[in-house]
PDB file of N, CA and C in Angstrom:
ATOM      1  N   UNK A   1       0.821  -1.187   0.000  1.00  0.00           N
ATOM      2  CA  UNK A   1       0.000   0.000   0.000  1.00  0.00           C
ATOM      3  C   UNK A   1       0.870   1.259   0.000  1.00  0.00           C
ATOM      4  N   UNK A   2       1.821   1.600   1.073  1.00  0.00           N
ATOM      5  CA  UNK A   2       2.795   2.431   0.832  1.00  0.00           C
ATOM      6  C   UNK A   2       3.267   2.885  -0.317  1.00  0.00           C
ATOM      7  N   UNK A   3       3.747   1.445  -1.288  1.00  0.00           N
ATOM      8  CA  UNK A   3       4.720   1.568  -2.246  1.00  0.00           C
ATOM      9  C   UNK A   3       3.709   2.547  -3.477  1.00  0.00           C
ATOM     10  N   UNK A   4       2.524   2.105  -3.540  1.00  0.00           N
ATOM     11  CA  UNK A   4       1.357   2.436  -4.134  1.00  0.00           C
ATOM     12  C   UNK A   4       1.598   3.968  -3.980  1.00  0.00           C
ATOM     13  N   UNK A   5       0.974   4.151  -2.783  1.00  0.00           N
ATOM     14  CA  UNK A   5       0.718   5.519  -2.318  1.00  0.00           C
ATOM     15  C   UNK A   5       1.602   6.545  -2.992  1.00  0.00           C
ATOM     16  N   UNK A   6       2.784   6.121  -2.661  1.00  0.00           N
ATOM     17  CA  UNK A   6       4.046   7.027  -3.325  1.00  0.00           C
ATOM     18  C   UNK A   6       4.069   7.075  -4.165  1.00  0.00           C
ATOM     19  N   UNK A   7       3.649   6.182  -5.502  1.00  0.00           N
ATOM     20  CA  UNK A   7       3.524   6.301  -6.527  1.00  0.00           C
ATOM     21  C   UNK A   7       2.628   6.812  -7.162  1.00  0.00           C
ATOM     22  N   UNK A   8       1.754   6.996  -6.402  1.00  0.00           N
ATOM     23  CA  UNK A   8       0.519   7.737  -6.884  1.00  0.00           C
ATOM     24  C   UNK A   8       1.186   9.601  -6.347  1.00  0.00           C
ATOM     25  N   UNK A   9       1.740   9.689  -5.742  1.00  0.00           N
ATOM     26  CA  UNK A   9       1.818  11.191  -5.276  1.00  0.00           C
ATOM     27  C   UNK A   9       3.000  11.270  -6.294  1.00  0.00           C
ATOM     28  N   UNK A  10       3.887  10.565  -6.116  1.00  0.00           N
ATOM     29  CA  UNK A  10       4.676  10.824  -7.409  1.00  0.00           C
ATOM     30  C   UNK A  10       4.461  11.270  -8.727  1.00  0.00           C
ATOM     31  N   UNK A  11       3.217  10.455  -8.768  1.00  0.00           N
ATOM     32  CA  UNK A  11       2.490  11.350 -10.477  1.00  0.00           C
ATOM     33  C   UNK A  11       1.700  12.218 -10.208  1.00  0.00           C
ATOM     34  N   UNK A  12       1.004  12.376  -9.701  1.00  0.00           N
ATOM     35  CA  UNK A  12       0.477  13.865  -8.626  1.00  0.00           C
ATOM     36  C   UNK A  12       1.348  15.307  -9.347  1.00  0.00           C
ATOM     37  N   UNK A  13       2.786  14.657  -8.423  1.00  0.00           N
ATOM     38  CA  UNK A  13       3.902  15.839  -8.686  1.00  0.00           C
ATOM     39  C   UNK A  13       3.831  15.969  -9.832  1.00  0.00           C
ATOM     40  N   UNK A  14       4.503  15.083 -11.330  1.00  0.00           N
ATOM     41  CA  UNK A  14       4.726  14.968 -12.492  1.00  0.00           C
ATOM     42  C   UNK A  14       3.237  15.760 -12.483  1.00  0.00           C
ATOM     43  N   UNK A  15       2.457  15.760 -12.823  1.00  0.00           N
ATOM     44  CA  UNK A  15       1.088  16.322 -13.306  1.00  0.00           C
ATOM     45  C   UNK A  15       1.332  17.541 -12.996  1.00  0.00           C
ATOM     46  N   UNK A  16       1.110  18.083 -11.784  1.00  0.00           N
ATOM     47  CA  UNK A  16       1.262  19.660 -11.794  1.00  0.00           C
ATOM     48  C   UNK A  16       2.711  20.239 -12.421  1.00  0.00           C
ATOM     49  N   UNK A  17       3.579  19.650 -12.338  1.00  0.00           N
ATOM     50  CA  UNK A  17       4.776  20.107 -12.995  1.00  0.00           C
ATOM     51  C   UNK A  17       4.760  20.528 -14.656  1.00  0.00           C
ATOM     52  N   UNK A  18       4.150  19.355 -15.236  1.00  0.00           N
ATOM     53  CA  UNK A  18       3.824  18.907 -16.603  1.00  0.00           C
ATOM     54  C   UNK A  18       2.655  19.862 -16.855  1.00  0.00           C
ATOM     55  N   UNK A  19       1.718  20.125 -16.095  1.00  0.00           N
ATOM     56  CA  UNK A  19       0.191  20.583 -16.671  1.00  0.00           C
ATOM     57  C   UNK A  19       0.275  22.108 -15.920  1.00  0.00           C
ATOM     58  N   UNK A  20       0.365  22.509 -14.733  1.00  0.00           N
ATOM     59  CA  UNK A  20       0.653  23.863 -14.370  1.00  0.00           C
ATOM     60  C   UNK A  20       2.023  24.479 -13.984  1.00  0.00           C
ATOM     61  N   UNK A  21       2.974  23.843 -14.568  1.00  0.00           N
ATOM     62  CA  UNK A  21       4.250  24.264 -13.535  1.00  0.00           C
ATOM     63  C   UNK A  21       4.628  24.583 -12.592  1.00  0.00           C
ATOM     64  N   UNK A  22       3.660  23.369 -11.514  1.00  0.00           N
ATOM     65  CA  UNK A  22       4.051  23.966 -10.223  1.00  0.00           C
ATOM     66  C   UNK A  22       4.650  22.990  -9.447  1.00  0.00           C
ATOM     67  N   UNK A  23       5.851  22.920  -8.835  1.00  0.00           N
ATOM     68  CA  UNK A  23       6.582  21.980  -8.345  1.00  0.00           C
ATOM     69  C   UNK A  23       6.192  21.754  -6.827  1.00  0.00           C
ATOM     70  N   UNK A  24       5.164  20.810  -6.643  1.00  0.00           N
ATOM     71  CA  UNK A  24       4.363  20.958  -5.667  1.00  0.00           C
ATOM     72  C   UNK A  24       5.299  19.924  -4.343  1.00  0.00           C
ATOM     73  N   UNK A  25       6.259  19.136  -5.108  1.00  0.00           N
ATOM     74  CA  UNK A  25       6.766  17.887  -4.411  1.00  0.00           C
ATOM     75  C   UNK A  25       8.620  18.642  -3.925  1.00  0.00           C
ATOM     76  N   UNK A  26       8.394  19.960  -3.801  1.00  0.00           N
ATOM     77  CA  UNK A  26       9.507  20.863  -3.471  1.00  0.00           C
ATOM     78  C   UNK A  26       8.867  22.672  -2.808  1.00  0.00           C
ATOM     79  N   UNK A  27       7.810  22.632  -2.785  1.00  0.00           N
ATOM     80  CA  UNK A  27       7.014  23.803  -2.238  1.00  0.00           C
ATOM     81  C   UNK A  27       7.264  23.846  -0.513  1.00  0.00           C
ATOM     82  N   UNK A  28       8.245  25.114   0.157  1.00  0.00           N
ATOM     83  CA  UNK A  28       7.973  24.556   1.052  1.00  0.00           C
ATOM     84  C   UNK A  28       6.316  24.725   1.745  1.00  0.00           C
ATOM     85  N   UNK A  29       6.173  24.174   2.665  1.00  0.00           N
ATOM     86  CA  UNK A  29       5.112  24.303   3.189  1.00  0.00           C
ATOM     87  C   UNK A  29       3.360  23.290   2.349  1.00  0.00           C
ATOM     88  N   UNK A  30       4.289  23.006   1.605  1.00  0.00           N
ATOM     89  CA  UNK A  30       3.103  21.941   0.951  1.00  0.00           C
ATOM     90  C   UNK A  30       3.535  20.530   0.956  1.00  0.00           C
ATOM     91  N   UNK A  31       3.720  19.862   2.066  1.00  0.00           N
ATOM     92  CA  UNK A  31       3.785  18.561   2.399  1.00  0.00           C
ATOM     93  C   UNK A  31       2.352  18.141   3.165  1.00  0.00           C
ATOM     94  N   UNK A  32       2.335  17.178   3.888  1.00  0.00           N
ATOM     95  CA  UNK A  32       1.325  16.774   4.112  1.00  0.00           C
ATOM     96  C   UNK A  32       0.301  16.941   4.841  1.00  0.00           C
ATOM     97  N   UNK A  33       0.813  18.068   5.740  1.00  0.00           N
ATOM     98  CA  UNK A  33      -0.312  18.513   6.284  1.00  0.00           C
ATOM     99  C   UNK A  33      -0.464  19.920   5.684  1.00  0.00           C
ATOM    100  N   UNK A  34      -0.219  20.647   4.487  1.00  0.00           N
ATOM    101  CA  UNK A  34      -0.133  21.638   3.610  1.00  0.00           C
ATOM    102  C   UNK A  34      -0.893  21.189   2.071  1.00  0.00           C
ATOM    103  N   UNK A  35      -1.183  19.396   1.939  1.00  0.00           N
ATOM    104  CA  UNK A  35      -1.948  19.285   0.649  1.00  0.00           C
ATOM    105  C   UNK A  35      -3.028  20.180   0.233  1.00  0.00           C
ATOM    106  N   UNK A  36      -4.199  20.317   0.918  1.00  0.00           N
ATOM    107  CA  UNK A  36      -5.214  21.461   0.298  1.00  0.00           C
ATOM    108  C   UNK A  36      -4.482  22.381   0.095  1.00  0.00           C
ATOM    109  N   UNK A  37      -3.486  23.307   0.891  1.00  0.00           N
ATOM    110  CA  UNK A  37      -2.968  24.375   0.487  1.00  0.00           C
ATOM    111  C   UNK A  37      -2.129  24.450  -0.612  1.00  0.00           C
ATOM    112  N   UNK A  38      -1.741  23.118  -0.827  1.00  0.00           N
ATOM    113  CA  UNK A  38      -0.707  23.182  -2.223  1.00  0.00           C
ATOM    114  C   UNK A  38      -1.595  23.104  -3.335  1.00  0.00           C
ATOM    115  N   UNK A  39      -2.656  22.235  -3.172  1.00  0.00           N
ATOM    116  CA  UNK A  39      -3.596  21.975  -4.354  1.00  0.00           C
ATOM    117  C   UNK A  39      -4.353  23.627  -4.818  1.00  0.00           C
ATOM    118  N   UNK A  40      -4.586  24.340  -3.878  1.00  0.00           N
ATOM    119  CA  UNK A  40      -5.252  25.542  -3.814  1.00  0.00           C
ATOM    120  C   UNK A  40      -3.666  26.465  -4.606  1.00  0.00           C
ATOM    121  N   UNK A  41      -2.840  26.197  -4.174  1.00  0.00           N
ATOM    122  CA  UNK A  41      -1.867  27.529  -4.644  1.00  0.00           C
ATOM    123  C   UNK A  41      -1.477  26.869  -6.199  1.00  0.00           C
ATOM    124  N   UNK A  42      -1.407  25.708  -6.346  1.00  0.00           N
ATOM    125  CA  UNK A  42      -1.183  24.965  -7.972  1.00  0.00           C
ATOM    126  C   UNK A  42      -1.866  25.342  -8.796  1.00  0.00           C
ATOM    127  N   UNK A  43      -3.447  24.892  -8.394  1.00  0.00           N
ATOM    128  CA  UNK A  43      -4.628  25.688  -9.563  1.00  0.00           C
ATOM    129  C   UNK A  43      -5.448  26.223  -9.296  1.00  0.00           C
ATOM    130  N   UNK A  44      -4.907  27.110  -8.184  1.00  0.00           N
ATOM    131  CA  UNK A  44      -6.380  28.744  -8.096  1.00  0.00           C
ATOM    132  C   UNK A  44      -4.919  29.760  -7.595  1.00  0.00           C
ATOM    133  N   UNK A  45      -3.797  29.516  -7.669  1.00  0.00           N
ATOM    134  CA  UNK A  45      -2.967  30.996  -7.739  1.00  0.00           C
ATOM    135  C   UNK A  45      -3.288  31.251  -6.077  1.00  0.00           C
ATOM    136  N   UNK A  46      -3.113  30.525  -5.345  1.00  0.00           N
ATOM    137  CA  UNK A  46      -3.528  30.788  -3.650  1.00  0.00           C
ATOM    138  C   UNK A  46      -2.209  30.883  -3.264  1.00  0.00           C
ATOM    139  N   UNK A  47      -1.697  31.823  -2.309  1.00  0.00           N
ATOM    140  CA  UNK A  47      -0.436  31.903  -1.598  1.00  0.00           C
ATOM    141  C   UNK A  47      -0.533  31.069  -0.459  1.00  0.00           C
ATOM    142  N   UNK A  48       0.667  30.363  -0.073  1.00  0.00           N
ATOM    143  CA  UNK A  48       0.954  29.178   1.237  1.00  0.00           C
ATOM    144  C   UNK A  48       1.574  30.525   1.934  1.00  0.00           C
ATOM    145  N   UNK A  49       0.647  29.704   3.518  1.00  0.00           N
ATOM    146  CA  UNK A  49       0.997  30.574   4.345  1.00  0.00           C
ATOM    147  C   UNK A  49       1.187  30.015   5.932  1.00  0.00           C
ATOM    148  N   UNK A  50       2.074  30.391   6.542  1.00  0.00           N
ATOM    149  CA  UNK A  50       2.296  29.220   7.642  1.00  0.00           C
ATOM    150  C   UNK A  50       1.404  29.389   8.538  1.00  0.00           C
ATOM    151  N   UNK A  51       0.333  28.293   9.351  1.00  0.00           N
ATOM    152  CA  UNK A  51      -1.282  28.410   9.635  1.00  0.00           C
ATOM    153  C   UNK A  51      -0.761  29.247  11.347  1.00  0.00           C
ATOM    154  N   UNK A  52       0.345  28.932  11.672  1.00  0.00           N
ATOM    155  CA  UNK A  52       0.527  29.845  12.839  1.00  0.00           C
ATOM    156  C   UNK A  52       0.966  31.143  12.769  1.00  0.00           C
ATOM    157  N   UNK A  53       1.477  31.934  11.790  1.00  0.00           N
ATOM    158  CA  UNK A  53       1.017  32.783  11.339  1.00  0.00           C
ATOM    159  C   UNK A  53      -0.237  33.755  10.942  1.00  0.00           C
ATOM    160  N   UNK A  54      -1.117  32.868  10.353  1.00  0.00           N
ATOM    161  CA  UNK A  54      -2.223  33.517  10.624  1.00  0.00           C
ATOM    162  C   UNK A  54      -2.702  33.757  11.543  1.00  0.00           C
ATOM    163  N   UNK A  55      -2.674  32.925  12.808  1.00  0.00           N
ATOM    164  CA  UNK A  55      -3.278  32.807  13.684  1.00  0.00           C
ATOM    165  C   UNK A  55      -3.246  33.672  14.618  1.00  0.00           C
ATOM    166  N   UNK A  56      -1.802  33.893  14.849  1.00  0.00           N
ATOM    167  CA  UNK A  56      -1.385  35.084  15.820  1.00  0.00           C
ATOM    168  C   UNK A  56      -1.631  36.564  14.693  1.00  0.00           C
ATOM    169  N   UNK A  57      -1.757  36.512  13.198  1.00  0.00           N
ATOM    170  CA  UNK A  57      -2.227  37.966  12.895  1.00  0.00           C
ATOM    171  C   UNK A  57      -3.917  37.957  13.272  1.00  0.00           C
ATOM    172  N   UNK A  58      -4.603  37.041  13.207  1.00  0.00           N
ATOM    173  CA  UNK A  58      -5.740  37.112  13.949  1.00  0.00           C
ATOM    174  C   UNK A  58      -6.183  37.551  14.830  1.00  0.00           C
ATOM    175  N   UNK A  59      -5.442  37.046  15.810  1.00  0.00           N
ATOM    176  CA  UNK A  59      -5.773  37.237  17.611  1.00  0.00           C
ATOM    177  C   UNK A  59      -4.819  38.275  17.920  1.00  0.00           C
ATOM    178  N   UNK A  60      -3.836  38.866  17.107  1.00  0.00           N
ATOM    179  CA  UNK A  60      -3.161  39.887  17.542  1.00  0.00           C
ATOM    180  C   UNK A  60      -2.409  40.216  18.536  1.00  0.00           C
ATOM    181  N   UNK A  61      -1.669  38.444  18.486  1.00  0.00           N
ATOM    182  CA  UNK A  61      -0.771  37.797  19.213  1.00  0.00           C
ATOM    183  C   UNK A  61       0.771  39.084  19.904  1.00  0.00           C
ATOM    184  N   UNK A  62       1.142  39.543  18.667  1.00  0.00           N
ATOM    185  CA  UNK A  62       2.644  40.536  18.932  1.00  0.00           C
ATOM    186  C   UNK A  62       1.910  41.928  19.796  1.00  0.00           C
ATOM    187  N   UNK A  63       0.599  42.374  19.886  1.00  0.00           N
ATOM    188  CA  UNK A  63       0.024  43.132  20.837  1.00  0.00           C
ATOM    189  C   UNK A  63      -0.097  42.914  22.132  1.00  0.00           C
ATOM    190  N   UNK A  64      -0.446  41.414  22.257  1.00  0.00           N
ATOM    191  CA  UNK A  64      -1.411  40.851  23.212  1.00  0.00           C
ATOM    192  C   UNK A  64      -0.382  40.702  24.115  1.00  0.00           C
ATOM    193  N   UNK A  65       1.243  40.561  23.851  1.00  0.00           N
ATOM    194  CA  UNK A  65       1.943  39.997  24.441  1.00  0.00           C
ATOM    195  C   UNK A  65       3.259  40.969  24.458  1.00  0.00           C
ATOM    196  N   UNK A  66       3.214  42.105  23.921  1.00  0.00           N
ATOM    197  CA  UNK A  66       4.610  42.861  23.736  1.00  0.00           C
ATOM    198  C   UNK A  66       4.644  43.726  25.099  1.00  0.00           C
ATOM    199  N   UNK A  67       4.115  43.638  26.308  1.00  0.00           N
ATOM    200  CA  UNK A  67       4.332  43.815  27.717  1.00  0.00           C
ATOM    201  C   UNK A  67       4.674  42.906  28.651  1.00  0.00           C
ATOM    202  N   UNK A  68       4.637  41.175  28.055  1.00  0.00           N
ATOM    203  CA  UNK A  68       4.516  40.598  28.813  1.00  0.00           C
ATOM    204  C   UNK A  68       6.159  40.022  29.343  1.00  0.00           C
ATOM    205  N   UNK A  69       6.335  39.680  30.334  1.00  0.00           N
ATOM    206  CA  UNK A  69       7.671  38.808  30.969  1.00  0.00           C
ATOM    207  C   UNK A  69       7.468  37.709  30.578  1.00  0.00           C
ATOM    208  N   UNK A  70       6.382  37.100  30.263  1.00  0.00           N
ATOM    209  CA  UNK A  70       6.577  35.652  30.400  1.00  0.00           C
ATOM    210  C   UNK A  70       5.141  35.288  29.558  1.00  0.00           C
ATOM    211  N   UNK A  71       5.610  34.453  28.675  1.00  0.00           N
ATOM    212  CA  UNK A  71       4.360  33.791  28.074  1.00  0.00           C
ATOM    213  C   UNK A  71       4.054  32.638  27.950  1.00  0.00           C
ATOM    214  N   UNK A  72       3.677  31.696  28.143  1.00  0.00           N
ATOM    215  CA  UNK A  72       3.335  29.768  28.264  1.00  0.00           C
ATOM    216  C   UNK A  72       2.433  29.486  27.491  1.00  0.00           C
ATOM    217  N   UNK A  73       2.947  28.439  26.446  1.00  0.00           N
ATOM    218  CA  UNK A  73       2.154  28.147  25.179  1.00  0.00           C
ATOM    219  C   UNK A  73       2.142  26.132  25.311  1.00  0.00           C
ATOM    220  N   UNK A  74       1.240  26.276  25.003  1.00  0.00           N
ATOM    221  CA  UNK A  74       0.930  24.553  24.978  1.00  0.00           C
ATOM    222  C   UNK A  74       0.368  24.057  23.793  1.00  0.00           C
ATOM    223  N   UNK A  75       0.943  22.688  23.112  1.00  0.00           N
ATOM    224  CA  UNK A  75       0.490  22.490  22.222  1.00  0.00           C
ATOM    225  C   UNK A  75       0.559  20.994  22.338  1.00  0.00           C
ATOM    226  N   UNK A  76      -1.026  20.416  21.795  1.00  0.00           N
ATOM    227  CA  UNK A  76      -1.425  19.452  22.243  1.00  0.00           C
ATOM    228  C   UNK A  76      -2.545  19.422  23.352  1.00  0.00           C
ATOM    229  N   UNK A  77      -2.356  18.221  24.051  1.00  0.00           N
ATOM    230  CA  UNK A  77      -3.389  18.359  25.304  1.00  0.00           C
ATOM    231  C   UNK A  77      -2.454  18.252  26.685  1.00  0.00           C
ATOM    232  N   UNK A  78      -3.318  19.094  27.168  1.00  0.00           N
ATOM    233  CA  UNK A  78      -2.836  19.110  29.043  1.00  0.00           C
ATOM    234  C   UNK A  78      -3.995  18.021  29.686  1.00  0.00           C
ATOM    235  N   UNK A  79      -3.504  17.030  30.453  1.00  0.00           N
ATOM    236  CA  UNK A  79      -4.401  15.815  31.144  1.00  0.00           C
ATOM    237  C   UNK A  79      -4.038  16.539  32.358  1.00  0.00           C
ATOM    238  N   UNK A  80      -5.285  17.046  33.335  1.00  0.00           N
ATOM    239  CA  UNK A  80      -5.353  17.001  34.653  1.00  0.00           C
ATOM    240  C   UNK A  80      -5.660  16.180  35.757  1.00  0.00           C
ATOM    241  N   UNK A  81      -5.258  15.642  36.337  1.00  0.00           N
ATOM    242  CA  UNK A  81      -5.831  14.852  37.434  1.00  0.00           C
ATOM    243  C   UNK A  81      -6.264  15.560  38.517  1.00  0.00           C
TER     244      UNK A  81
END
């Protein structure tokens, strides 16, 4: 199944290379958890953009925090007992 898989993304690549010139299997930021975003920037002209980036221009992260001493970020889950 693997061997499959790869071979199928392999022509994936060849296709957009061949049909839009877009070297999707060297983009950074379009690996696998970036596929919609690569598929979106290949054939609709969409710019990749790193999703934590947006996030903090969202919430207005470099404001929220440019007084602070100390900031604690968690990623994933916290289990309390």
């Amino acid at each position: 199944m693997v061997a499959l898989l790869d071979a199928n993304l392999s022509h994936y690549a060849s296709l957009t290379i061949d049909i839009w010139a877009y070297k999707v299997d060297i983009t950074p930021g379009a690996g696998a958890a970036g596929s919609m975003g690569a598929a979106l920037s290949a054939f609709c002209g969409a710019t990749l953009r790193s999703g934590i980036d947006i996030v903090m221009e969202v919430v207005g992260l470099d404001a929220a925090v440019k007084d602070a001493d100390l900031v604690i970020t968690e990623s994933g889950s916290v289990n309390m007992l």
